[in-house]
C-alpha atoms as a PDB file:
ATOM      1  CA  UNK A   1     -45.450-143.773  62.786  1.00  0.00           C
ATOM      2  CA  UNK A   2     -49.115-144.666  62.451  1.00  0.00           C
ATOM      3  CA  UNK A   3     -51.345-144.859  65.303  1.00  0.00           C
ATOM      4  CA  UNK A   4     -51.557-148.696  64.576  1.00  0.00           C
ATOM      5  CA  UNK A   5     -47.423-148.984  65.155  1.00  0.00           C
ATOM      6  CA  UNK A   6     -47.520-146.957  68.441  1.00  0.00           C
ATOM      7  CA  UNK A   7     -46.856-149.481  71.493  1.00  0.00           C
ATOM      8  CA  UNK A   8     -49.428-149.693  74.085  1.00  0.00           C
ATOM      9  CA  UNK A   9     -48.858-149.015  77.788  1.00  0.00           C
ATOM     10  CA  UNK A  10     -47.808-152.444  79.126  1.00  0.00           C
ATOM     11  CA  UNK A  11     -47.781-154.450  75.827  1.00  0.00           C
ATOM     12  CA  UNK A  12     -44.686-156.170  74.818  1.00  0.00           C
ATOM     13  CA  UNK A  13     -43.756-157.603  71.363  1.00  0.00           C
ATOM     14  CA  UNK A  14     -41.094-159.928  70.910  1.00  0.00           C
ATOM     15  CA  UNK A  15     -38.403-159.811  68.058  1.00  0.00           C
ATOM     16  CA  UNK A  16     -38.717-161.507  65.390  1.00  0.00           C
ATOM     17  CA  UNK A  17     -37.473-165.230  65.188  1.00  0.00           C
ATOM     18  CA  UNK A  18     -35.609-167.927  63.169  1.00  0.00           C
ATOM     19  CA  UNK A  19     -36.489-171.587  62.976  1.00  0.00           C
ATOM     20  CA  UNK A  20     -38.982-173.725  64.382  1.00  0.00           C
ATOM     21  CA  UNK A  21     -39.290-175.827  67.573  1.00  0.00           C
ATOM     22  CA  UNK A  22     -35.555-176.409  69.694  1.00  0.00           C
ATOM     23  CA  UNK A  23     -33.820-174.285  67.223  1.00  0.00           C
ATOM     24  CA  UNK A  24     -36.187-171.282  67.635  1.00  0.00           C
ATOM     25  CA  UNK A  25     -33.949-168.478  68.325  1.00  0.00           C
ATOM     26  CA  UNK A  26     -34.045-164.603  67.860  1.00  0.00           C
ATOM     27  CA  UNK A  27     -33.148-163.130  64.784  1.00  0.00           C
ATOM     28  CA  UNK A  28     -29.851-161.582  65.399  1.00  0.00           C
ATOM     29  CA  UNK A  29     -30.049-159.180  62.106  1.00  0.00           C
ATOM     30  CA  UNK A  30     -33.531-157.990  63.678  1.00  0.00           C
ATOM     31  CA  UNK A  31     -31.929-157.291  67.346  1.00  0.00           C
ATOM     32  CA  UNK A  32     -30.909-153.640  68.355  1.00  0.00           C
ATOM     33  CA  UNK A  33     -29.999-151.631  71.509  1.00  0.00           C
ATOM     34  CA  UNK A  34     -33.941-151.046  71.971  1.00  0.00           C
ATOM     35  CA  UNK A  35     -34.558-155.038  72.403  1.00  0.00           C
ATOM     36  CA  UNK A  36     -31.054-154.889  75.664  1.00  0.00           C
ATOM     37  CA  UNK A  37     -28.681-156.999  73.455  1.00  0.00           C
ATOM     38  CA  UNK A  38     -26.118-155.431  74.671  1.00  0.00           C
ATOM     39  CA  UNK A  39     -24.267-157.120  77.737  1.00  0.00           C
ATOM     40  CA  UNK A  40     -20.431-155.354  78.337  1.00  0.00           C
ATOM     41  CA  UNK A  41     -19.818-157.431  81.326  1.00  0.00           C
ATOM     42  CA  UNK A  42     -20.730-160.920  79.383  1.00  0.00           C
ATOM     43  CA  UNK A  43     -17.267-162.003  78.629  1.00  0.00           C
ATOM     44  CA  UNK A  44     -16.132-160.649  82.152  1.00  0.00           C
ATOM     45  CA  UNK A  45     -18.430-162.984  83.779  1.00  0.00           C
ATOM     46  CA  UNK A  46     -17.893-165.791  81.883  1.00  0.00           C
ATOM     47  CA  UNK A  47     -14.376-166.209  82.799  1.00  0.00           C
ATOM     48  CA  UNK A  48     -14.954-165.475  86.314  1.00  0.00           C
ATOM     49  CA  UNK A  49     -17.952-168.466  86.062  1.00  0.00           C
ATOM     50  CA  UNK A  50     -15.333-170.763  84.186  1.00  0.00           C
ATOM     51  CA  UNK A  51     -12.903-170.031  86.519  1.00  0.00           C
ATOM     52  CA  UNK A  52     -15.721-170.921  89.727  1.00  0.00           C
ATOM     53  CA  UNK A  53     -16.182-174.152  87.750  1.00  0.00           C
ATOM     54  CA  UNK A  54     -12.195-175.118  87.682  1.00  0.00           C
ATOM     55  CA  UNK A  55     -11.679-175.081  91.271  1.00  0.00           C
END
């Protein structure tokens, strides 16, 4: 790693993206563990939020 590529106290860099204006999104090929991607409990809570939104 160069001393160019080494992140700076406090800096953040987004991922990369995909598309322009209200389709901007994150590039899903360029997302890892590092960026948090990962969510186990996602399809847990959405059922318990569709569920909420049934009653």
């Amino acid at each position: 790693m160069d001393d160019d590529d080494t992140p700076q106290p406090g800096a953040a860099k987004p991922p990369p993206t995909l598309g322009e204006g209200c389709v901007r999104r994150y590039d899903p090929d360029a997302l890892s563990d590092e960026d948090g991607t990962e969510f186990e409990g996602a399809e847990a809570l959405w059922q318990r939020e569709q569920q909420s939104s049934d009653k």
